[in-house]
Protein backbone atom coordinates (compact mmCIF):
# COMPACT_ATOMS: atom_id res chain seq x y z
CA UNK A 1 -2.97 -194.45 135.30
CA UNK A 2 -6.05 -192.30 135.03
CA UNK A 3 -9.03 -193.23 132.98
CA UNK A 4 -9.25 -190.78 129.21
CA UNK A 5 -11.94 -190.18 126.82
CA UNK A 6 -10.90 -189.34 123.40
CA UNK A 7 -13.81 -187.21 122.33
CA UNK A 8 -13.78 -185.98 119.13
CA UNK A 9 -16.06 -184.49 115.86
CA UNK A 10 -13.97 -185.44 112.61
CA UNK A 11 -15.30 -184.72 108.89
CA UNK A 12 -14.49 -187.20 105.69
CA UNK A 13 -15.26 -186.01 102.60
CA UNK A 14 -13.85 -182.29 100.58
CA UNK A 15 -11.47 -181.09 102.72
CA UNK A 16 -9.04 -177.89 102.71
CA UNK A 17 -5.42 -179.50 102.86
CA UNK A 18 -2.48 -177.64 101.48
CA UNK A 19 -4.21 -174.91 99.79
CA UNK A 20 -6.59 -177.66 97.95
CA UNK A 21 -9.76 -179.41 98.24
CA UNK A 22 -8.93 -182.64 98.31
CA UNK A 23 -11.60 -186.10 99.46
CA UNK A 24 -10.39 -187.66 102.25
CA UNK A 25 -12.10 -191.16 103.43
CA UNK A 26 -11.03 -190.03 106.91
CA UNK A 27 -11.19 -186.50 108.75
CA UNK A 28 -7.71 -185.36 109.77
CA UNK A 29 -9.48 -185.24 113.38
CA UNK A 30 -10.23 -188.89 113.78
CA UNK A 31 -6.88 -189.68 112.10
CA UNK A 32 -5.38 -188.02 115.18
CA UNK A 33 -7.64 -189.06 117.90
CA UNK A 34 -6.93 -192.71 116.57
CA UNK A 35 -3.00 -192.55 117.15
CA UNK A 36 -3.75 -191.18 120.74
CA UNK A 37 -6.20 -194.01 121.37
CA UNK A 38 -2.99 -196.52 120.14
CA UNK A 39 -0.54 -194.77 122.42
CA UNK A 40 -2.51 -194.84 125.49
CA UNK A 41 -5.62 -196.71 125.26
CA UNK A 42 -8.52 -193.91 125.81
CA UNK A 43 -11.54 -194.86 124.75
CA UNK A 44 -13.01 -192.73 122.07
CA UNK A 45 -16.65 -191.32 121.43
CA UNK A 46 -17.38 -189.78 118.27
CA UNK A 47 -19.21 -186.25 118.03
CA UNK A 48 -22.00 -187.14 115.39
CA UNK A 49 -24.55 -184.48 114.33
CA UNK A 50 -27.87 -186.16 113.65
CA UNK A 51 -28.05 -183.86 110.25
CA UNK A 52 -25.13 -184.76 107.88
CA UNK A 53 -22.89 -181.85 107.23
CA UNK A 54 -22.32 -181.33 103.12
CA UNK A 55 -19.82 -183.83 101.46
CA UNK A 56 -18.52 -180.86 99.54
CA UNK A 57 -16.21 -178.47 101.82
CA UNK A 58 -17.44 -174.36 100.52
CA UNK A 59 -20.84 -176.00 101.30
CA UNK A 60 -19.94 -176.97 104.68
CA UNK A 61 -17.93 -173.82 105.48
CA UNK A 62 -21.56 -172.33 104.69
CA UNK A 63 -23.57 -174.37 107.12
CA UNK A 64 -20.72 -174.01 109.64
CA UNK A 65 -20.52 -170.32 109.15
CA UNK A 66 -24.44 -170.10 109.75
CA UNK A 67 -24.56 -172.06 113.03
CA UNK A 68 -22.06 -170.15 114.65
CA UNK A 69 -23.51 -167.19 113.82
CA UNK A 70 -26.53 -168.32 115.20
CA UNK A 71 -25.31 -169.58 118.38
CA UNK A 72 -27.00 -173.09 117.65
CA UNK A 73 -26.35 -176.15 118.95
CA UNK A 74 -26.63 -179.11 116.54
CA UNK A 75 -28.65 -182.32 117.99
CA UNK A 76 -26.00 -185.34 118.35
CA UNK A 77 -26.41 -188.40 117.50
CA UNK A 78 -25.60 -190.77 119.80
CA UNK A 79 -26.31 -191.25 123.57
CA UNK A 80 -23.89 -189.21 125.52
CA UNK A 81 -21.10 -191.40 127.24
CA UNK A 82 -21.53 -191.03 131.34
CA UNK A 83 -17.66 -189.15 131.64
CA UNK A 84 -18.01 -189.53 135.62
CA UNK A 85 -15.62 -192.70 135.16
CA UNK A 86 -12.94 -190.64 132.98
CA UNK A 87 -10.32 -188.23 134.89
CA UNK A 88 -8.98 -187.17 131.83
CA UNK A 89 -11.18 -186.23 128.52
CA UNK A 90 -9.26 -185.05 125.59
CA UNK A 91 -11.68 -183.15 123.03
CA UNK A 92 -10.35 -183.15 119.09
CA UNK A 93 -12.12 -180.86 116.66
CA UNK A 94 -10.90 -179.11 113.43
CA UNK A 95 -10.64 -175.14 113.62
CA UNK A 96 -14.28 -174.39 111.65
CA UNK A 97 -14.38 -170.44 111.34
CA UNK A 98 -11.78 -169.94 114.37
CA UNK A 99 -12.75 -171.99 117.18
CA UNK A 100 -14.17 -175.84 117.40
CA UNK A 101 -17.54 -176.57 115.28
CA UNK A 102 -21.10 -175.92 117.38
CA UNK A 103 -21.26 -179.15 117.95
CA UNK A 104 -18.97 -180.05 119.92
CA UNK A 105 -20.22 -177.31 121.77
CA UNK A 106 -23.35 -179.23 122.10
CA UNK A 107 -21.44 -182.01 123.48
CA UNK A 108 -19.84 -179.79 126.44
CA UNK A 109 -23.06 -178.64 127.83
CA UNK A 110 -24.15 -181.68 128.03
CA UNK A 111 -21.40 -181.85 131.83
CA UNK A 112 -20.17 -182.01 135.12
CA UNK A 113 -16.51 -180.86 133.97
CA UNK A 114 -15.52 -180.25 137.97
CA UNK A 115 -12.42 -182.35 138.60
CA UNK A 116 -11.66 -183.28 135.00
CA UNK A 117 -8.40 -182.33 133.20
CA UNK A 118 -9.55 -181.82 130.12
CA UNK A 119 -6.74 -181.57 127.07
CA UNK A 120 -7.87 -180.37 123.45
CA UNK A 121 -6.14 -180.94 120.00
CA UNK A 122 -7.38 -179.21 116.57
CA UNK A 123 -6.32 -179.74 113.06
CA UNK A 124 -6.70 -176.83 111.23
CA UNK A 125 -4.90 -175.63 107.99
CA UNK A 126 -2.71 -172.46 109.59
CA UNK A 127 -5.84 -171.05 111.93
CA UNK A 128 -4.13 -173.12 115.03
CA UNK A 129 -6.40 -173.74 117.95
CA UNK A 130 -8.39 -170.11 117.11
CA UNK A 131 -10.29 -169.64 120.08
CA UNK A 132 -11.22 -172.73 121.05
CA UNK A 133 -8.95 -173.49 124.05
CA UNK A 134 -10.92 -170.04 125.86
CA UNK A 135 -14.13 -171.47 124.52
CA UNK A 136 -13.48 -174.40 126.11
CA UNK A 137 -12.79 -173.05 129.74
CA UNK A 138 -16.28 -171.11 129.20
CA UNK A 139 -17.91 -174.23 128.61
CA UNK A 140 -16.31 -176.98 130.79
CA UNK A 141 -16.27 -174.75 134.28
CA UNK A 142 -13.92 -176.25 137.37
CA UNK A 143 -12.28 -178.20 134.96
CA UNK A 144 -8.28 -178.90 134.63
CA UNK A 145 -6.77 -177.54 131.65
CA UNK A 146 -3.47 -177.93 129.39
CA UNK A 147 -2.08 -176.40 126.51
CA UNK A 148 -3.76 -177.50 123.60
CA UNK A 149 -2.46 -179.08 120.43
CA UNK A 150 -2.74 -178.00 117.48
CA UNK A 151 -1.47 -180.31 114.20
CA UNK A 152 -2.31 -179.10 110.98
CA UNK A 153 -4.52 -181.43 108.96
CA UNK A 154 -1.86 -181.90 105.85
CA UNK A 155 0.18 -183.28 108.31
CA UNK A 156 -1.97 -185.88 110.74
CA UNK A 157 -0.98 -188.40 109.07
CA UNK A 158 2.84 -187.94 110.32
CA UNK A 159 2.19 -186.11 113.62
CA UNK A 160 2.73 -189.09 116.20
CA UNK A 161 5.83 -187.77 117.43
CA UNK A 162 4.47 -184.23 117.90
CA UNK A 163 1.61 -186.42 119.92
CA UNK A 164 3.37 -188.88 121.94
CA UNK A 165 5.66 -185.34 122.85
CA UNK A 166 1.77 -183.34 123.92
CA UNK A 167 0.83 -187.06 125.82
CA UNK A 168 4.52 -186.75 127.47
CA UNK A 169 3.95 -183.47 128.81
CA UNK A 170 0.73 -184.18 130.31
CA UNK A 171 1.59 -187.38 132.10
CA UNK A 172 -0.58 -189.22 129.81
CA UNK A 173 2.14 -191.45 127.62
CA UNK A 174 5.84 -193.11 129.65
């Protein structure tokens, strides 16, 4: 079985969820990347911005709005895992204004992505993937790709047979 990276950028705090704002102590994103780490054993990385997004969500949509517009690429926290041991990297983001947030754009530049299969997942609240899945075959050149998956956030909590099913089809979960 082929080595995977889970690598994801989540967001606790107001979230949209159901046609509310609601606090979550968890982002819908790391609740997901979580039960794929438990079905298959990837090893995960989060996608941590040096500055804090808002707690509150219109004030995040804001800032989100503004860096995308921009083009910028938010500073990350952590050292950058070395993904030359991982064959597989899945990337999970929430939909942020139609496609995945800037940075986990900053993460992809940061590659090599030729030879990788490289899977995606988004929660979102009815956007879908938006255009992340063609944003990611800009950024990750000669890489692999699948169909992504997208789960919407109200329902992460309950989505591990939707998950195990995307794992199934991608040879990545008996």
């Amino acid at each position: 079985m082929s080595k995977v990276l889970v690598a994801y950028f989540s967001r606790k705090g107001n979230n949209y969820v159901s046609g509310n704002i609601v606090n979550l102590a968890e982002g819908n994103t790391l609740v997901v990347a979580h039960k794929i780490q438990k079905l298959i054993g990837a090893d995960l990385f989060e996608i941590k911005t040096v500055k804090q997004y808002p707690i509150d969500y219109d004030e995040t949509t804001v800032v989100a709005q503004k860096e995308q517009n921009a083009d910028e690429r938010p500073e990350i926290v952590k050292p950058l895992p070395d993904i030359s041991k991982y064959d597989t990297i899945i990337i999970g983001h929430p939909n942020w204004w139609g496609t995945m947030p800037m940075a986990v754009m900053t993460f992809l530049e940061n590659y090599d992505w030729s030879g990788k299969k490289v899977l995606s997942f988004c929660t979102h609240e009815g956007s879908a993937m938006g255009s992340s899945e063609s944003d990611l075959k800009k950024l990750c050149k000669g890489a692999e790709f699948s169909k992504g998956l997208p789960i919407k956030g109200s329902t992460a909590s309950s989505s591990d047979s939707k998950i195990e099913n995307w794992l199934k089809e991608n040879s990545l979960c008996g």
